[in-house]
C-alpha atoms as a PDB file:
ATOM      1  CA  UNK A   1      14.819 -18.491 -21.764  1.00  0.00           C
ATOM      2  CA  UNK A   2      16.572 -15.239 -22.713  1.00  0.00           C
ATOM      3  CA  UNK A   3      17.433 -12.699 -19.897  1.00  0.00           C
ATOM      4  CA  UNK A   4      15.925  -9.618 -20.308  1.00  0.00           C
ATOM      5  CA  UNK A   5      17.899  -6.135 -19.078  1.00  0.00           C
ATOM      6  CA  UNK A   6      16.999  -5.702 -15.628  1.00  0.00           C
ATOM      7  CA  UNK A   7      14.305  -3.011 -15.536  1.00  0.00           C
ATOM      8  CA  UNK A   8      15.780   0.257 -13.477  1.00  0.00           C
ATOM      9  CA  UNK A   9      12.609   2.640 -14.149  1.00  0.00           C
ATOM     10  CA  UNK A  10      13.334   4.794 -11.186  1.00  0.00           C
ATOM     11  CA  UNK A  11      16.666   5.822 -13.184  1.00  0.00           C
ATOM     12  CA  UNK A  12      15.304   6.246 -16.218  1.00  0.00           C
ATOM     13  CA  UNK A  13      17.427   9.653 -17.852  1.00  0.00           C
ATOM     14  CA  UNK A  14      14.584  11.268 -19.844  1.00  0.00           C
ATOM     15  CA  UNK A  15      12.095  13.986 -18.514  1.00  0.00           C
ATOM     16  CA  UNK A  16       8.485  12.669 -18.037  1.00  0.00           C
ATOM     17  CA  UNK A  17       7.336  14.551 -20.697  1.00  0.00           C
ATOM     18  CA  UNK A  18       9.623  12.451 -23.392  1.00  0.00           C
ATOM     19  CA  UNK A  19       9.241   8.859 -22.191  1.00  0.00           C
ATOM     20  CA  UNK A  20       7.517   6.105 -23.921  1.00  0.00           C
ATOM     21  CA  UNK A  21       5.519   5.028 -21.019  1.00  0.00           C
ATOM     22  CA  UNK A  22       3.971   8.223 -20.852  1.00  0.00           C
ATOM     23  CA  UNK A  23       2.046   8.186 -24.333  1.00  0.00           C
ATOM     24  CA  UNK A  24       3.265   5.311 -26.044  1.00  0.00           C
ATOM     25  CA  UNK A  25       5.892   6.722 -27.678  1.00  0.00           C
ATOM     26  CA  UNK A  26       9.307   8.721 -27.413  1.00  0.00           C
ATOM     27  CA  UNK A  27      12.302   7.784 -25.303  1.00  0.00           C
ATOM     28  CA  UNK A  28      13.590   4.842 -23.699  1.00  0.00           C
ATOM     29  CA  UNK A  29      16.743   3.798 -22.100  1.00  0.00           C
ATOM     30  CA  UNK A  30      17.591   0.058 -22.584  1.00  0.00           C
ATOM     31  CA  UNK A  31      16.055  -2.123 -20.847  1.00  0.00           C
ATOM     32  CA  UNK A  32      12.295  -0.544 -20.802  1.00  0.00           C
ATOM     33  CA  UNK A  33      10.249  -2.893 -19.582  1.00  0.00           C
ATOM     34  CA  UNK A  34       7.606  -1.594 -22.223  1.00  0.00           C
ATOM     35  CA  UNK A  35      10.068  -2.140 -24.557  1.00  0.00           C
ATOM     36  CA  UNK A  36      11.297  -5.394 -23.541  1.00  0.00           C
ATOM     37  CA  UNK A  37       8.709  -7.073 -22.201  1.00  0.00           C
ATOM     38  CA  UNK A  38       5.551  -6.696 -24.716  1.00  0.00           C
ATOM     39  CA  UNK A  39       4.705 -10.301 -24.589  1.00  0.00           C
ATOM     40  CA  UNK A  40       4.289  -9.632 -20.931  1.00  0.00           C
ATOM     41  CA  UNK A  41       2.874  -6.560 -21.730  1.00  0.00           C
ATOM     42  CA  UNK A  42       0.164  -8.374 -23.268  1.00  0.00           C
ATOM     43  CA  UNK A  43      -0.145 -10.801 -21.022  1.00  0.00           C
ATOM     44  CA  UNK A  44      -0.261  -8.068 -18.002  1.00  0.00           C
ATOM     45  CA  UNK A  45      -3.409  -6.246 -20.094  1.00  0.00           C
ATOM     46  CA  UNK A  46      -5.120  -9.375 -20.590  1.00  0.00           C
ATOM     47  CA  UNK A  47      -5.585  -9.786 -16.845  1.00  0.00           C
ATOM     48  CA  UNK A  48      -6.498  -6.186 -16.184  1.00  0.00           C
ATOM     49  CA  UNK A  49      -8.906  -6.069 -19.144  1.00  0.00           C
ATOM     50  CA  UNK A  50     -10.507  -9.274 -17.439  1.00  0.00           C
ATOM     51  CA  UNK A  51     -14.155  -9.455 -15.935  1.00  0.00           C
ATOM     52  CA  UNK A  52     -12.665 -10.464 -12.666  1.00  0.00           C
ATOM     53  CA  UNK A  53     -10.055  -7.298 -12.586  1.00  0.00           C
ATOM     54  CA  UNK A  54     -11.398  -5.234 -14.871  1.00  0.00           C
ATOM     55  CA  UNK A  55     -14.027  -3.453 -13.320  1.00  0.00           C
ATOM     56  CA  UNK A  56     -11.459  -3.011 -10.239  1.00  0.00           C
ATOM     57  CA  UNK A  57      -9.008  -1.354 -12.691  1.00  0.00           C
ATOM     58  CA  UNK A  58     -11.144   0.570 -13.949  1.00  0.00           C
ATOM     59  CA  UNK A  59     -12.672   2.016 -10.812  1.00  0.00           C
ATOM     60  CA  UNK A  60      -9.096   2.776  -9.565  1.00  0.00           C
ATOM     61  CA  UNK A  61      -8.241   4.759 -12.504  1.00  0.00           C
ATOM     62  CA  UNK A  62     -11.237   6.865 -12.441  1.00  0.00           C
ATOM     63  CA  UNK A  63     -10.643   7.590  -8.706  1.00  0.00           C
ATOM     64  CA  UNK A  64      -7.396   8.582 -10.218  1.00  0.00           C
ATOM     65  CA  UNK A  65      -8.984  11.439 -11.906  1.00  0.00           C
ATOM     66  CA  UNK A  66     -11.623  12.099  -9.660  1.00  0.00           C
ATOM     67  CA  UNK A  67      -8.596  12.954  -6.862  1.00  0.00           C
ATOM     68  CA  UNK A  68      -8.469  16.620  -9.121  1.00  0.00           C
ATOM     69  CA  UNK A  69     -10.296  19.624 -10.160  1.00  0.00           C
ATOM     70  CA  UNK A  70      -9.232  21.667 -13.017  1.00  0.00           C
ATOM     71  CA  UNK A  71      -8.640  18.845 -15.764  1.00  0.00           C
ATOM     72  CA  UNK A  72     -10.818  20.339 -18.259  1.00  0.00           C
ATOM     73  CA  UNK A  73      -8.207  23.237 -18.074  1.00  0.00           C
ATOM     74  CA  UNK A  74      -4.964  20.953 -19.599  1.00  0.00           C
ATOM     75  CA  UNK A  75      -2.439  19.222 -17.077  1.00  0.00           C
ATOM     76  CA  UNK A  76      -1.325  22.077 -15.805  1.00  0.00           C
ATOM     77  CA  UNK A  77      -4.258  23.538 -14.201  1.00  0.00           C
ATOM     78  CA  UNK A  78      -4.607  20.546 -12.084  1.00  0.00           C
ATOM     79  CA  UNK A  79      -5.684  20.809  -8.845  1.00  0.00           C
ATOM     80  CA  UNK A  80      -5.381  18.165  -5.985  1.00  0.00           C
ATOM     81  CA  UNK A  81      -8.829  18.171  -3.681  1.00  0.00           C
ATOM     82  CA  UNK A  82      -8.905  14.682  -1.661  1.00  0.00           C
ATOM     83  CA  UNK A  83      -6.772  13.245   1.114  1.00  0.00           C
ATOM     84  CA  UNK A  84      -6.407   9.149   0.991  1.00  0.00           C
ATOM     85  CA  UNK A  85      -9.111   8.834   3.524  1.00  0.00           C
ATOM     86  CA  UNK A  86     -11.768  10.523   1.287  1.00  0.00           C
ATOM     87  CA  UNK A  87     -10.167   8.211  -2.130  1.00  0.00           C
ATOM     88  CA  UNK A  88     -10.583   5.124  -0.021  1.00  0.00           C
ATOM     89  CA  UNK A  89     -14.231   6.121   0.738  1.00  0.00           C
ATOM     90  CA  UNK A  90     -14.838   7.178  -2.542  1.00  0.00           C
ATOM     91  CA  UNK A  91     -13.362   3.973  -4.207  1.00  0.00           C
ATOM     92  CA  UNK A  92     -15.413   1.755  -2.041  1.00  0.00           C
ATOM     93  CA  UNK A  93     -17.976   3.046  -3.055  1.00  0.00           C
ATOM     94  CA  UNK A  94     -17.849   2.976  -6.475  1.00  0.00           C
ATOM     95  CA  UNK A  95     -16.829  -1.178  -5.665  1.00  0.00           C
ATOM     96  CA  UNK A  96     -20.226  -1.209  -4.221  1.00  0.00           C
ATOM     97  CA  UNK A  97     -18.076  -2.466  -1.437  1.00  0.00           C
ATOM     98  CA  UNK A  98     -20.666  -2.808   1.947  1.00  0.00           C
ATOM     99  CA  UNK A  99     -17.887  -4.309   4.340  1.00  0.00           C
ATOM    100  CA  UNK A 100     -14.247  -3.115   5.185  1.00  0.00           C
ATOM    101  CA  UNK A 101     -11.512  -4.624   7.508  1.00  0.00           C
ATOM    102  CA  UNK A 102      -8.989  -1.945   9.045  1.00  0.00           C
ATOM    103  CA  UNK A 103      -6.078  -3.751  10.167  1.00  0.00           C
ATOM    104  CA  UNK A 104      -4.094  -1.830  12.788  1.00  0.00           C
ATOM    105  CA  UNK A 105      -0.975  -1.530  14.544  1.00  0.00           C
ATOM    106  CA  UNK A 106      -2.152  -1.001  17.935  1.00  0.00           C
ATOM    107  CA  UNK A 107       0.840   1.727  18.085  1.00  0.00           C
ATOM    108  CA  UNK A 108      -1.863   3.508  16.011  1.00  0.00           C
ATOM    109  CA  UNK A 109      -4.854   2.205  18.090  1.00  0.00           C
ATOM    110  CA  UNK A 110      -6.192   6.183  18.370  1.00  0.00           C
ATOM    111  CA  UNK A 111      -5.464   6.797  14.685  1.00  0.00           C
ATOM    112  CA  UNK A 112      -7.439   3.123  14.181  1.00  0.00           C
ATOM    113  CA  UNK A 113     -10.727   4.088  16.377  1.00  0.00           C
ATOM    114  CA  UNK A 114     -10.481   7.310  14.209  1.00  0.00           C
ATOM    115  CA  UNK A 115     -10.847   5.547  11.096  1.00  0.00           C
ATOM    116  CA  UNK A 116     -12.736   3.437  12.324  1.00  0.00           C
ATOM    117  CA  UNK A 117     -15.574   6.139  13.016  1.00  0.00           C
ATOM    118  CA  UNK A 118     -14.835   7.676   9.434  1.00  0.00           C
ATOM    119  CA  UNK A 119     -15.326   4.483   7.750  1.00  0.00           C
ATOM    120  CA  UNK A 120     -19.139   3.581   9.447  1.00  0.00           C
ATOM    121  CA  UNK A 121     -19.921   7.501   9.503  1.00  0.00           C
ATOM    122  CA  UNK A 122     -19.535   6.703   5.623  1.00  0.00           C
ATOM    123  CA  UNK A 123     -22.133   3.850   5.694  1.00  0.00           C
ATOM    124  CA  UNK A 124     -19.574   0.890   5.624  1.00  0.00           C
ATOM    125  CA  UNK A 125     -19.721  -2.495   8.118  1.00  0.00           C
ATOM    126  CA  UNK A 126     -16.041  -2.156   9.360  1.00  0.00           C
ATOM    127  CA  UNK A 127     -14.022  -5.860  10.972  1.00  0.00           C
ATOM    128  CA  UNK A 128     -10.637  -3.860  12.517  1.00  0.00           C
ATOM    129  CA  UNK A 129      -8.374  -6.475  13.937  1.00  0.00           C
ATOM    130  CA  UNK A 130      -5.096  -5.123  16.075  1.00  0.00           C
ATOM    131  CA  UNK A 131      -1.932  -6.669  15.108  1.00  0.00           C
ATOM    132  CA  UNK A 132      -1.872  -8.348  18.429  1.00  0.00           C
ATOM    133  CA  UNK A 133      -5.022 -10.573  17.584  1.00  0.00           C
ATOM    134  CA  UNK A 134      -4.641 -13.565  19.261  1.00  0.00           C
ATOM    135  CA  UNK A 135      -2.342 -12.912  22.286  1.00  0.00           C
ATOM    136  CA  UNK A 136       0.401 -15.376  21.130  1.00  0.00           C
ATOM    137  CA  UNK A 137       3.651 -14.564  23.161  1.00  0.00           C
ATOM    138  CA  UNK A 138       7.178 -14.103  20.399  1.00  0.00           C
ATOM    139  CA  UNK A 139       8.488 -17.383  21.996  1.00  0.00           C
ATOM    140  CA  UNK A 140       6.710 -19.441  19.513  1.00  0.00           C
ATOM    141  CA  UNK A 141       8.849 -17.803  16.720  1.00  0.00           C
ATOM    142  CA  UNK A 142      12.046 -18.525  18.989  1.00  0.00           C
ATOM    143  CA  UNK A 143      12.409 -15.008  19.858  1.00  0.00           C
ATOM    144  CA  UNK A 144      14.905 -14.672  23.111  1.00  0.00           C
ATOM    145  CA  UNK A 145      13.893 -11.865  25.687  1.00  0.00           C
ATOM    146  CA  UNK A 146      17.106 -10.190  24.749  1.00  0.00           C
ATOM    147  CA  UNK A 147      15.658  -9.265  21.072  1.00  0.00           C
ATOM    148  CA  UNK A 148      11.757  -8.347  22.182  1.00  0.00           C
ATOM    149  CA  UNK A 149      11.370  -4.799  22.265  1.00  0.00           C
ATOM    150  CA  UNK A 150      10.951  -4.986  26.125  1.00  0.00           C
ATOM    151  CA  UNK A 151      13.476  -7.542  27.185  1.00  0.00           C
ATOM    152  CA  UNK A 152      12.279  -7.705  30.749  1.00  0.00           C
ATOM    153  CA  UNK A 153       8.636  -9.013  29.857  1.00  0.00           C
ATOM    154  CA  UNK A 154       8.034 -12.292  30.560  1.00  0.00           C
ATOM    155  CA  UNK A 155       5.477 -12.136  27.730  1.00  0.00           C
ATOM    156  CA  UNK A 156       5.904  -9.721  24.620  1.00  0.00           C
ATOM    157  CA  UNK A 157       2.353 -10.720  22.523  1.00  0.00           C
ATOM    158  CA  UNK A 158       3.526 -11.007  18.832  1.00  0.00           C
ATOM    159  CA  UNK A 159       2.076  -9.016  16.193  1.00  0.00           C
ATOM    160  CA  UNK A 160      -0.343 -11.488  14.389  1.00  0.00           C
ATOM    161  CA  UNK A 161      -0.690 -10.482  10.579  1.00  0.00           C
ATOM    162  CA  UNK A 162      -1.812 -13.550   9.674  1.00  0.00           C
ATOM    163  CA  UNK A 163      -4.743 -14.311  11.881  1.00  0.00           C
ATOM    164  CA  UNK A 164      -5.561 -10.631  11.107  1.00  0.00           C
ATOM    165  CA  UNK A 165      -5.933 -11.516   7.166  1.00  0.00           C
ATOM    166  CA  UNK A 166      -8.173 -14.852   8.426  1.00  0.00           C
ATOM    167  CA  UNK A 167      -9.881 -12.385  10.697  1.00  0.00           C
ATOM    168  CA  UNK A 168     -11.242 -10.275   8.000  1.00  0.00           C
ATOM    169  CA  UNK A 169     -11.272 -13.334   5.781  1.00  0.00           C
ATOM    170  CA  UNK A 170     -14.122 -15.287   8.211  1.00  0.00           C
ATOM    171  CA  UNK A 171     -15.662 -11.492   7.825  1.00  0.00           C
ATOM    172  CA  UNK A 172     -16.070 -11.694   4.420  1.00  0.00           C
ATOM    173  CA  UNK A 173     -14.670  -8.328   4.434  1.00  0.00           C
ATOM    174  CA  UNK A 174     -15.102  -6.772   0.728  1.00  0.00           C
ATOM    175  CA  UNK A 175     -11.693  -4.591   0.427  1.00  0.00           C
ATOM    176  CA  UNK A 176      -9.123  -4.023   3.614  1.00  0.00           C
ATOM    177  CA  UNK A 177      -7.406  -1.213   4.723  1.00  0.00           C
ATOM    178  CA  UNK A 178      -3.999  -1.596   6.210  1.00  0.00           C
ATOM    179  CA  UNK A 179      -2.607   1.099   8.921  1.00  0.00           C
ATOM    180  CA  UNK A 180       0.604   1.179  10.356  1.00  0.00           C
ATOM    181  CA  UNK A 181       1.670  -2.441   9.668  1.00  0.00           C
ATOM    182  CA  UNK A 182       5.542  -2.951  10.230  1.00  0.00           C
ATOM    183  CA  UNK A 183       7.651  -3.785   7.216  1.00  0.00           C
ATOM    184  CA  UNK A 184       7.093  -7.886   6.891  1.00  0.00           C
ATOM    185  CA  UNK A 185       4.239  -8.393   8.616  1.00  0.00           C
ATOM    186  CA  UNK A 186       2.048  -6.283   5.770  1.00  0.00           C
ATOM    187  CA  UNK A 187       3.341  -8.650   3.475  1.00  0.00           C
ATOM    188  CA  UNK A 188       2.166 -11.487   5.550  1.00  0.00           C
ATOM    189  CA  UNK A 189      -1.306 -10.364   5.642  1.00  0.00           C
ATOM    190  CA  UNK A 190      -1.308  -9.376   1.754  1.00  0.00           C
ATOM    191  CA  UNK A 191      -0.311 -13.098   1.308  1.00  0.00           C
ATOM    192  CA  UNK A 192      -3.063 -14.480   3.439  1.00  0.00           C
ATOM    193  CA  UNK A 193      -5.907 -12.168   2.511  1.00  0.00           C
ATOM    194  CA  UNK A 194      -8.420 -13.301   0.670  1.00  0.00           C
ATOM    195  CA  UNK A 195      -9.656  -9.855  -0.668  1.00  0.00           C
ATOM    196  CA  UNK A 196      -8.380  -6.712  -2.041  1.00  0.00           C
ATOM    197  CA  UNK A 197      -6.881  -4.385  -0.064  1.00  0.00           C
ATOM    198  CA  UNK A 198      -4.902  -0.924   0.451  1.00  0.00           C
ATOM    199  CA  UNK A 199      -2.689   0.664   2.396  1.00  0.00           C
ATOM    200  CA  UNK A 200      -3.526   3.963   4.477  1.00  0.00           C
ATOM    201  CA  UNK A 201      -0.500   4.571   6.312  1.00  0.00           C
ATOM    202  CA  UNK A 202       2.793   2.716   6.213  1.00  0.00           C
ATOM    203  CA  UNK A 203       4.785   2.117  10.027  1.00  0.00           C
ATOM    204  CA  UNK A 204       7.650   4.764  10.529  1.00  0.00           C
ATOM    205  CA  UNK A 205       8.228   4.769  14.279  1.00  0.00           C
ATOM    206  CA  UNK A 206      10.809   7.653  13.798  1.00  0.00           C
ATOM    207  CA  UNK A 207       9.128   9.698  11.019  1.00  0.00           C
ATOM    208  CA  UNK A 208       5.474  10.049  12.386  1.00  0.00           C
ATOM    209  CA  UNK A 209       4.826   7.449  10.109  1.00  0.00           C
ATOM    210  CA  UNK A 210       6.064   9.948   7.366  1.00  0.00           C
ATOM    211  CA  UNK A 211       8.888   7.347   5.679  1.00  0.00           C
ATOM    212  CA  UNK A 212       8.756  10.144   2.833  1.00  0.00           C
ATOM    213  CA  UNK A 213      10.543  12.524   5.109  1.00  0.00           C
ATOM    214  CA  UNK A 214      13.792  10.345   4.489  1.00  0.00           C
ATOM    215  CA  UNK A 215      13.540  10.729   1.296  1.00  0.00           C
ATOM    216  CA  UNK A 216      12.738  13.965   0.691  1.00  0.00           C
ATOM    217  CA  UNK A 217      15.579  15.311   2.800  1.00  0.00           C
ATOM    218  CA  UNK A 218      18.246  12.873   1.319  1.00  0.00           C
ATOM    219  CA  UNK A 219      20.536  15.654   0.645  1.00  0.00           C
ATOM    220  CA  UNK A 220      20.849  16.772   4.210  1.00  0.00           C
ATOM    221  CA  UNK A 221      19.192  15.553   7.276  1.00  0.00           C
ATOM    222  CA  UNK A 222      19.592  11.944   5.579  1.00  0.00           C
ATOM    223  CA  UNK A 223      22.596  12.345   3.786  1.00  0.00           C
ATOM    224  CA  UNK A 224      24.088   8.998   5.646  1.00  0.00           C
ATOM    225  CA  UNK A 225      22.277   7.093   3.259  1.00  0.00           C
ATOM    226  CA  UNK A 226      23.989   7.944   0.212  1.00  0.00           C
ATOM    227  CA  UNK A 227      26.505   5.430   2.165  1.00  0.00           C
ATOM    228  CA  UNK A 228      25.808   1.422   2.968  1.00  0.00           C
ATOM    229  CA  UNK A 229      24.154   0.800   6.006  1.00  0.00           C
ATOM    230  CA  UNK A 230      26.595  -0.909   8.619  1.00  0.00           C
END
């Protein structure tokens, strides 16, 4: 099997406006994965374009649009109108989804019960399971009391993303939305779920759950990081 160039999108040197991925056509630094990868390219449409994925795809891309006002003004009269609360309502309901699981980190157990309310204000059967499902003490996963965030309990309940996705999977839960789950154990319940899902908010104990913030202020505040973590 030939190796491919490793894809490195996020560095890509051109402006938006030229790339290839943008209209089919234009620029493209080596290794483009639309470029170098059309056989998977195909494959990758086939399995959007199909009746089980299909309608999903499409419903997500016209959520896409319907997240602005101005469009039939050009690009650059666009005009953002909906938080991620009201697209998640929106796009369930043009799923004709009935049911939703909200798993929660019960660090966000207000912002959960908040959600919660939106979600069945909105019509929608809602399973939310807490990360801490199940009451199962971090011994079982060898954890010492010197590395559980309170070393001097004699029980520190595990978070639980796994029973969580079974949770909402015995629920029969038509789409999930995650909130607050710490790095790892989201990926745990993605693997486990049996339905779609999203994510509403991502876990950034120091950030207010902001993780952009970082980011955005990488050229002062978080300049450190332009140097290997110890």
């Amino acid at each position: 099997m030939t190796e491919i160039p490793l894809p490195q999108c996020a560095l890509c040197p051109f402006d938006w406006s030229e790339r290839f991925c943008r209209k089919g056509k234009g620029k493209a630094p080596k290794g483009c994965p639309s470029l170098t990868m059309r056989d998977v390219g195909k494959d990758a449409l086939s399995r959007t374009t199909s009746p089980q994925l299909g309608p999903f795809a499409k419903a997500a891309s016209l959520q896409e649009a319907a997240c602005y006002t101005g469009r039939e003004a050009g690009y650059e009269a666009l005009h953002t109108v909906k938080p991620r609360i009201v697209e998640i309502v929106e796009f369930a309901r043009r799923m004709g989804y009935t049911r939703l699981g909200l798993v929660f980190c019960v660090g966000l157990r207000k912002e959960a019960a908040v959600v919660h309310e939106i979600l069945a204000t909105n019509g929608f059967e809602v399973a939310s399971v807490s990360c801490k499902v199940g009451g199962v003490s971090k011994s079982v996963l060898g954890i010492e009391p010197a590395d559980q965030v309170d070393p001097g309990a004699g029980h520190e309940t595990m978070c639980n993303p796994v029973l969580q996705a079974l949770v909402v999977n015995m629920a029969k839960t038509d789409f999930n939305v995650l909130l607050g789950l710490c790095v790892g154990h989201d990926s745990l319940f993605f693997k486990h779920a049996e339905a779609m899902g999203t994510v509403l908010a991502v876990k950034d104990r120091v950030l207010g759950h902001n993780p952009l913030a970082a980011i955005h202020q990488y050229d002062s505040y978080y300049r450190y990081l332009k140097k290997p973590l110890p």
